[in-house]
N, C-alpha and C. Protein backbone atom coordinates (compact mmCIF):
# COMPACT_ATOMS: atom_id res chain seq x y z
N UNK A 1 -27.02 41.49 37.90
CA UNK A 1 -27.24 40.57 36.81
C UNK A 1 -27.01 39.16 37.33
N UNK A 2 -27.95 38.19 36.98
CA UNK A 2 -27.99 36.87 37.56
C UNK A 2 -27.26 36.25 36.35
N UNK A 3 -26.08 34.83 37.10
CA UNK A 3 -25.47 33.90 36.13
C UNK A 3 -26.23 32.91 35.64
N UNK A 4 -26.28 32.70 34.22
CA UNK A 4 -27.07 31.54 34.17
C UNK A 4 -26.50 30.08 34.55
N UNK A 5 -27.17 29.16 35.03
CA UNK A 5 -26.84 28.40 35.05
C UNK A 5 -26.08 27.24 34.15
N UNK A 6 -26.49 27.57 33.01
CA UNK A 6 -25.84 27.03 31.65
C UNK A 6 -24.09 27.48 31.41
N UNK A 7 -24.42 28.47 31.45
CA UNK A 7 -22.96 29.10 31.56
C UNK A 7 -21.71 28.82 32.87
N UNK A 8 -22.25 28.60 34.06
CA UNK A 8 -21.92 28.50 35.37
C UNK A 8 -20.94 27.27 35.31
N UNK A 9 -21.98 26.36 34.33
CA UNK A 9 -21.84 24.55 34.33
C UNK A 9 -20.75 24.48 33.57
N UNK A 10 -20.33 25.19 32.33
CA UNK A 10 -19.70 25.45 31.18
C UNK A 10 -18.51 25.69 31.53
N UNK A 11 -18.44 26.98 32.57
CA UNK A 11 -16.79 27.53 32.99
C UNK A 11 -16.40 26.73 34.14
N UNK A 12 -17.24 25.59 34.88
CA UNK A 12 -17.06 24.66 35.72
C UNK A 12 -15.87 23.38 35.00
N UNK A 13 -16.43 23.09 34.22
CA UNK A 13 -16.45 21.95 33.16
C UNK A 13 -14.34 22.27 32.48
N UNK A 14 -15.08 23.86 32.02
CA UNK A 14 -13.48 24.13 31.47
C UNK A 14 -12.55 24.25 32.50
N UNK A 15 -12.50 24.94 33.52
CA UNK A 15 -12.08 24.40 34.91
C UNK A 15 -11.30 23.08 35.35
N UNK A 16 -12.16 22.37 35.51
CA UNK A 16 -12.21 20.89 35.52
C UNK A 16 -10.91 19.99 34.54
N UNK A 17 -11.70 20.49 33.61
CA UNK A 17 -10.75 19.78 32.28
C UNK A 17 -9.51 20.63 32.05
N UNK A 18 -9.46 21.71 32.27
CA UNK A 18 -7.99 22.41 31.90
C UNK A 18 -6.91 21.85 33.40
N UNK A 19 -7.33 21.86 34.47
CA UNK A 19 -6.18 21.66 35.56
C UNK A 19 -6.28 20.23 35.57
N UNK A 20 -6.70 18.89 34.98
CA UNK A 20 -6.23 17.83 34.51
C UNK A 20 -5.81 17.27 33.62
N UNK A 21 -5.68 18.52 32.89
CA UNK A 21 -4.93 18.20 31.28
C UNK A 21 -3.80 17.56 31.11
N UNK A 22 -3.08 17.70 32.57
CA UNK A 22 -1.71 17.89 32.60
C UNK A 22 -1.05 16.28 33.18
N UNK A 23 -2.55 15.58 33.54
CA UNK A 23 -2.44 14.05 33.92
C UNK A 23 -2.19 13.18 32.74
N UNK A 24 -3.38 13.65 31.60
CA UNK A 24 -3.50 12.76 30.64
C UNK A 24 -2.32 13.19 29.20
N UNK A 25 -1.73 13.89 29.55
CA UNK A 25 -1.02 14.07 28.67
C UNK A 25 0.48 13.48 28.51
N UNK A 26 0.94 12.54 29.93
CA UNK A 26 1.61 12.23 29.70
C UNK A 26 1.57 10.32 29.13
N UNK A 27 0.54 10.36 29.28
CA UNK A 27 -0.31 8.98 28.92
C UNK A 27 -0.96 8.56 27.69
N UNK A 28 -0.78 7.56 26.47
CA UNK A 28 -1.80 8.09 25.58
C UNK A 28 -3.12 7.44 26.04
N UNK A 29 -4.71 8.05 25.52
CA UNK A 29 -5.53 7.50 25.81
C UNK A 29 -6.09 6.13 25.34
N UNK A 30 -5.93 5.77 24.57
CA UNK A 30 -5.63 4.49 23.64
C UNK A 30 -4.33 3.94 23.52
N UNK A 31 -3.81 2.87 24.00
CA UNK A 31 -2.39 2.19 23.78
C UNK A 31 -2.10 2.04 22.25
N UNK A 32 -3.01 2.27 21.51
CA UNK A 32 -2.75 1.89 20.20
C UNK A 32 -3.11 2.62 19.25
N UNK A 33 -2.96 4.48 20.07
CA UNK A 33 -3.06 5.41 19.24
C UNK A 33 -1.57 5.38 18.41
N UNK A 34 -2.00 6.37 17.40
CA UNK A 34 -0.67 6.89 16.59
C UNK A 34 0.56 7.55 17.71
N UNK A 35 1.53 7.47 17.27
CA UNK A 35 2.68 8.08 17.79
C UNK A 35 3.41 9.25 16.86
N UNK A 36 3.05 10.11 17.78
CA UNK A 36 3.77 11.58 16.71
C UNK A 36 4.97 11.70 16.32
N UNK A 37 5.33 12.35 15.34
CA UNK A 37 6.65 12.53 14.50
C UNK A 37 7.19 12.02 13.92
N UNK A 38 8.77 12.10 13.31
CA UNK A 38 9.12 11.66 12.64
C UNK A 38 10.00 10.32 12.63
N UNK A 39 9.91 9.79 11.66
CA UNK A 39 9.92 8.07 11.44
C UNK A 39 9.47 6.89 12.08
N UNK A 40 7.69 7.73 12.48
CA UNK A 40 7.12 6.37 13.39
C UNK A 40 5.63 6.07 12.29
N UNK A 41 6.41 5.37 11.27
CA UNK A 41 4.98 4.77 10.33
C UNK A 41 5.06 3.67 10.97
N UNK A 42 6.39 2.89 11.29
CA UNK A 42 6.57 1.41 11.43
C UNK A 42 6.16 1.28 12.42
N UNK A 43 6.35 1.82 13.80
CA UNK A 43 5.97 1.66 14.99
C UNK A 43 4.29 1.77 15.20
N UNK A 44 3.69 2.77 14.38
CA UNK A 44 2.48 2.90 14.30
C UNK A 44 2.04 1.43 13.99
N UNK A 45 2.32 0.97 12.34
CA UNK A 45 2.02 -0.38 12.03
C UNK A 45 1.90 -1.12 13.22
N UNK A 46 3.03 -1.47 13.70
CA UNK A 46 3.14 -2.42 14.87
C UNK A 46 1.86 -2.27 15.70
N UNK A 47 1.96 -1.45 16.19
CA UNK A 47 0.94 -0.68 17.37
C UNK A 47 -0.37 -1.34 16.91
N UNK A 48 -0.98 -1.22 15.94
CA UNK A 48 -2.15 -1.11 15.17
C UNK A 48 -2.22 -2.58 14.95
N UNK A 49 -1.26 -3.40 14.61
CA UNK A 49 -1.62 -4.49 14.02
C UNK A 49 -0.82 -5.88 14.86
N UNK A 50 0.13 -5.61 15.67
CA UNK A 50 1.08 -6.30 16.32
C UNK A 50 0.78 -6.44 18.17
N UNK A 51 1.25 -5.01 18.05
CA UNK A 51 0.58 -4.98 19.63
C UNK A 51 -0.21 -5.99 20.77
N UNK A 52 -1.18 -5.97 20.11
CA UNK A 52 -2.62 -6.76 20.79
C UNK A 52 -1.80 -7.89 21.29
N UNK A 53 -1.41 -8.71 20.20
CA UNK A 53 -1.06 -10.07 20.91
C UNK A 53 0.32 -10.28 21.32
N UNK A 54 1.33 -9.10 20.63
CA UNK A 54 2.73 -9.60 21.23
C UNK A 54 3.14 -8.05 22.27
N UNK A 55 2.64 -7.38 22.47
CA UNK A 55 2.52 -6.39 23.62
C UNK A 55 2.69 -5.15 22.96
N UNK A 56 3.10 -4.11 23.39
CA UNK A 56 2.83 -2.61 23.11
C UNK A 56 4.64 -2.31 22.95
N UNK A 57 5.36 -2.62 23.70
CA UNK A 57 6.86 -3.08 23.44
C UNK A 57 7.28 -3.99 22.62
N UNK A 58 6.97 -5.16 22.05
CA UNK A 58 7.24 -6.53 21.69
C UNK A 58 7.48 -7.51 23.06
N UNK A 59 7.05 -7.23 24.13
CA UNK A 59 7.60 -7.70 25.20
C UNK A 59 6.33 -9.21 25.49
N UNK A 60 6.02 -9.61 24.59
CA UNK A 60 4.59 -10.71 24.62
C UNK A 60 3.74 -10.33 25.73
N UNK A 61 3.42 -11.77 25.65
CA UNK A 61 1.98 -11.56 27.12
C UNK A 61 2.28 -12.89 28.04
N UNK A 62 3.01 -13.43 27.67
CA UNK A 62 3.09 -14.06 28.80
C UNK A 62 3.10 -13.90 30.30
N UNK A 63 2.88 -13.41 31.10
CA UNK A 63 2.16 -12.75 32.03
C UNK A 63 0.76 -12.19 32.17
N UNK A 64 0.13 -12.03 30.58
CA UNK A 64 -1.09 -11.84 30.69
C UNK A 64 -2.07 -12.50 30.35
N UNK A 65 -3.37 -12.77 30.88
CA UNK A 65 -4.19 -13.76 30.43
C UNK A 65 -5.28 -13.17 29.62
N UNK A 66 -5.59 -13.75 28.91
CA UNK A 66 -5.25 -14.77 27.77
C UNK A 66 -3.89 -14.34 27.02
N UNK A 67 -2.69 -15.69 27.23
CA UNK A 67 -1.59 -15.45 26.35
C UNK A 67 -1.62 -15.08 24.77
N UNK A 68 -1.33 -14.52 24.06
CA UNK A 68 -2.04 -14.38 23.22
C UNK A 68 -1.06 -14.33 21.97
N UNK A 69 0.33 -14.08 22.51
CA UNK A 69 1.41 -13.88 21.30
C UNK A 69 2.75 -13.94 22.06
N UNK A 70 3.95 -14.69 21.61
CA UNK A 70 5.14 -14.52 22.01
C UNK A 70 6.24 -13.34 22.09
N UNK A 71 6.97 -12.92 22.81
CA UNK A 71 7.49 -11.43 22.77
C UNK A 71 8.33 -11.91 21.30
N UNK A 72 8.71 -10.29 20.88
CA UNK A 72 8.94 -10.28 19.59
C UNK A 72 10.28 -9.15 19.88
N UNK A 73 10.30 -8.79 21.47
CA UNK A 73 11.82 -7.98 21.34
C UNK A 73 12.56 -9.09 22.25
N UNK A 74 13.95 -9.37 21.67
CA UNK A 74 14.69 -10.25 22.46
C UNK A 74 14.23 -11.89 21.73
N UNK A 75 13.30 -11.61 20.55
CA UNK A 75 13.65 -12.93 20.21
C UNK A 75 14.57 -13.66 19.18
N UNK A 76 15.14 -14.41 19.61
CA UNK A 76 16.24 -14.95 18.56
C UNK A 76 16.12 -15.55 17.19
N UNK A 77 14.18 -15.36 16.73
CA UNK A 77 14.26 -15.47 15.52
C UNK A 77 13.97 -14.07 14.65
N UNK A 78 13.01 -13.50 15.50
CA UNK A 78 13.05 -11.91 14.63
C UNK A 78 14.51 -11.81 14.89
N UNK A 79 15.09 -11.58 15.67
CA UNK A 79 16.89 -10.90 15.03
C UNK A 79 17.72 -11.52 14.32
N UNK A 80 17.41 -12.93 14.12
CA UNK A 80 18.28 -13.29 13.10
C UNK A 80 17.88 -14.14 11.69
N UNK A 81 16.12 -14.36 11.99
CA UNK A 81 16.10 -14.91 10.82
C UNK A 81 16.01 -13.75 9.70
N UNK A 82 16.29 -14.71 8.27
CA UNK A 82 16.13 -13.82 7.22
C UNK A 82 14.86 -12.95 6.73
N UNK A 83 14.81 -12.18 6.58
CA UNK A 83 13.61 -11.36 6.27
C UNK A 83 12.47 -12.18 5.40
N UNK A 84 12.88 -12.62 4.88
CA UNK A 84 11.98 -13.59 3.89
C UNK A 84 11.25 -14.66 4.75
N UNK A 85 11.69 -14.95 6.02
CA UNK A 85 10.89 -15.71 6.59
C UNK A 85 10.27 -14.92 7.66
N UNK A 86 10.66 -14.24 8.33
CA UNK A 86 9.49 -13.63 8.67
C UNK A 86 8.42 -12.96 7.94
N UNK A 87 8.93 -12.37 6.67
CA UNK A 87 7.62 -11.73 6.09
C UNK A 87 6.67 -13.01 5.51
N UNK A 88 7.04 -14.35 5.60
CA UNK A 88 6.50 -15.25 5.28
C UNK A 88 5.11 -15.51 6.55
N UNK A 89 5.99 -15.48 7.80
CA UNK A 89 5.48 -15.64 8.78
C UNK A 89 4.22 -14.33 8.99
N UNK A 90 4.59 -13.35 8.67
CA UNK A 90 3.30 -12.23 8.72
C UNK A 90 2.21 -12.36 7.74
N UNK A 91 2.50 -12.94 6.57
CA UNK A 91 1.77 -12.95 5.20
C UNK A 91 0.99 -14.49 5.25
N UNK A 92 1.56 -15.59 6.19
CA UNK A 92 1.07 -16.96 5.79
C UNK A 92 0.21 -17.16 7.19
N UNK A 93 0.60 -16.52 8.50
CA UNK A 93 0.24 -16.92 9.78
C UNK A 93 0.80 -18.24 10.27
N UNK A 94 1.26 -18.44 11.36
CA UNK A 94 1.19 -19.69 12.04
C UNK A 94 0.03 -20.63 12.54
N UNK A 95 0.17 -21.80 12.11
CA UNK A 95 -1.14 -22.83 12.66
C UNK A 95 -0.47 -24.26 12.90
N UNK A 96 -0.94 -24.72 13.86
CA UNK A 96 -0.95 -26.00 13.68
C UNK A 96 0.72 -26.26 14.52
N UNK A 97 1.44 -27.06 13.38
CA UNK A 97 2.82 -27.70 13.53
C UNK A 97 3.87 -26.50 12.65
N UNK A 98 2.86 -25.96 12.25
CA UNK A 98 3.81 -25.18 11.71
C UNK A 98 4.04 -23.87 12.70
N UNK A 99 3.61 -23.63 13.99
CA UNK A 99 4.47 -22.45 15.66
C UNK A 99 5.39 -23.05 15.86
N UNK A 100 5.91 -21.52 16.17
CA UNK A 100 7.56 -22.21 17.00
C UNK A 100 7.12 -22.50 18.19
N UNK A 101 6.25 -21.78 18.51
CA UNK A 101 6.60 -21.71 20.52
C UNK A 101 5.46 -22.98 20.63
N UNK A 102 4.92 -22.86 22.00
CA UNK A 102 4.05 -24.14 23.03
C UNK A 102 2.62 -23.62 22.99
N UNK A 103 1.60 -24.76 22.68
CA UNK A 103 0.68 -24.88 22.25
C UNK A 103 -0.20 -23.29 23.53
N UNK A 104 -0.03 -23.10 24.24
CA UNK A 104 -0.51 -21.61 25.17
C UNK A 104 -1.43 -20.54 23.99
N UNK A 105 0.17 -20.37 23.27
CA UNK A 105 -0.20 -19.50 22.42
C UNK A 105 -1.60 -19.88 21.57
N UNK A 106 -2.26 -19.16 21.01
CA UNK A 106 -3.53 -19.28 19.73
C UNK A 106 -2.63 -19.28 18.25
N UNK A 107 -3.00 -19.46 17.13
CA UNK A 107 -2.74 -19.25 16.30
C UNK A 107 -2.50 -17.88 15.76
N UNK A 108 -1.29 -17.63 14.73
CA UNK A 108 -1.56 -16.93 14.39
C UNK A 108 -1.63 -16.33 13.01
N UNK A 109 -3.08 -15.22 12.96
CA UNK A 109 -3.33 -15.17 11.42
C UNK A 109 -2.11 -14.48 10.27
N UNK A 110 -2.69 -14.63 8.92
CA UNK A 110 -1.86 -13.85 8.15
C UNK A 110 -2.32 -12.34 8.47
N UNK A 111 -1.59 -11.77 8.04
CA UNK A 111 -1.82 -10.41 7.83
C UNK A 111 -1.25 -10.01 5.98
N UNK A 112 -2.26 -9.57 5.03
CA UNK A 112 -2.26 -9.39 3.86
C UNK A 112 -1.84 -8.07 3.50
N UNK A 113 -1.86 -7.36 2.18
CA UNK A 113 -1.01 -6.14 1.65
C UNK A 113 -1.96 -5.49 2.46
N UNK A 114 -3.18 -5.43 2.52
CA UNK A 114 -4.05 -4.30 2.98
C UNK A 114 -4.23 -3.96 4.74
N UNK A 115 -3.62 -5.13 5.16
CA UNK A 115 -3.41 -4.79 6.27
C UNK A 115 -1.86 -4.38 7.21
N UNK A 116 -0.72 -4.67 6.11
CA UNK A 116 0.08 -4.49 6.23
C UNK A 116 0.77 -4.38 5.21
N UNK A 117 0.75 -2.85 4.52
CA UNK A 117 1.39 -2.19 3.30
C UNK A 117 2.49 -2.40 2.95
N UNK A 118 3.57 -2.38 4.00
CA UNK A 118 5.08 -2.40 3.60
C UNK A 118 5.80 -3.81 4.86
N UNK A 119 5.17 -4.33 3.76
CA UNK A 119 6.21 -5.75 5.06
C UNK A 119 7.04 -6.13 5.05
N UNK A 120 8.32 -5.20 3.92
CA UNK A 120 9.59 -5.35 4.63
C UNK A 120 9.99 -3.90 5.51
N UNK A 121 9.32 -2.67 5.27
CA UNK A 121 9.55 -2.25 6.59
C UNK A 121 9.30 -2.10 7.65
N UNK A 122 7.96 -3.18 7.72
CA UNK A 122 7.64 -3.41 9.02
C UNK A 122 8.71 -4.55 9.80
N UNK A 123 9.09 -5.18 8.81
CA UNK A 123 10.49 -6.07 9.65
C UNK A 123 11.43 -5.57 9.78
N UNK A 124 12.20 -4.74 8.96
CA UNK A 124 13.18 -3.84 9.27
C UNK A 124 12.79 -3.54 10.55
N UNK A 125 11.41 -2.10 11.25
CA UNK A 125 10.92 -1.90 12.14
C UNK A 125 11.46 -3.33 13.20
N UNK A 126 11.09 -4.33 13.57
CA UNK A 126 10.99 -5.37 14.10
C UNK A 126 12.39 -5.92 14.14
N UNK A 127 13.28 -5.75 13.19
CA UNK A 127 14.09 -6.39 13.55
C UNK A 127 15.44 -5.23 14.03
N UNK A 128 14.97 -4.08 14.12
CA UNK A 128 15.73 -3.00 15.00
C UNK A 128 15.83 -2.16 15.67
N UNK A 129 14.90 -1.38 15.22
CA UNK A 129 13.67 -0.33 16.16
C UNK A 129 13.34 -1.18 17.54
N UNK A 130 12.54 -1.97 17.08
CA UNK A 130 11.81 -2.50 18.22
C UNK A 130 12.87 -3.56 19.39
N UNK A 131 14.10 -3.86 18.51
CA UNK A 131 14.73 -4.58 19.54
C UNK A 131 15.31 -3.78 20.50
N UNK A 132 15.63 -2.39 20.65
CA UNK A 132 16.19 -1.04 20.97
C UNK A 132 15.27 -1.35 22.69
């Protein structure tokens, strides 16, 4: 009995993909996929909506080009300002005279209810989780 070739290609393929499974799994394939289990809505948020410009840690970009956002773990206003101003700061955006940091940075936008559901536990998130 002759193999078809269709089939040949098929158990090649599963082959292939099963003995490298074991690379990508310790990696996610998207930096800004979801994170499994339990009590990572906030971190997700972050991920999804934070990330991009202040890093995948809060660790900024300064080192990367285009700078794009200031780190947000280790900074001395997420840990100590009052919640009310940062959620000000997520809900109003920075522009102009109104950034803390040096003109490098871009502006940055608001983020509204629909893009960010719970914005005091995304600061909670931010102001402890993420300083960890």
């Amino acid at each position: 009995m002759k193999a078809k070739p269709g089939l040949m290609a098929l158990g090649m393929f599963i082959a292939a993909t099963a003995s490298s499974a074991w690379v990508m799994a310790d990696e996610p394939r998207y930096k800004t996929a979801p994170v499994a289990g339990e009590h990572q809505n906030f971190r997700n948020l972050y991920k999804l909506r934070c990330s991009t410009c202040h890093g995948e840690n809060g660790e900024g970009t300064d080192h990367d080009w285009p700078r794009t956002g200031p780190a947000l773990k280790g900074n001395p206003f997420v840990q100590r300002a009052p919640a009310a101003a940062i959620i000000s700061v997520i809900r109003m955006g920075r522009t102009g005279e109104q950034r803390l940091y040096h003109e490098s940075y871009p502006n940055m936008p608001a983020f509204g209810a629909e893009a960010v559901f719970d914005v005091d536990g995304l600061v909670n998130f931010l102001q402890n989780d993420l300083q960890k």
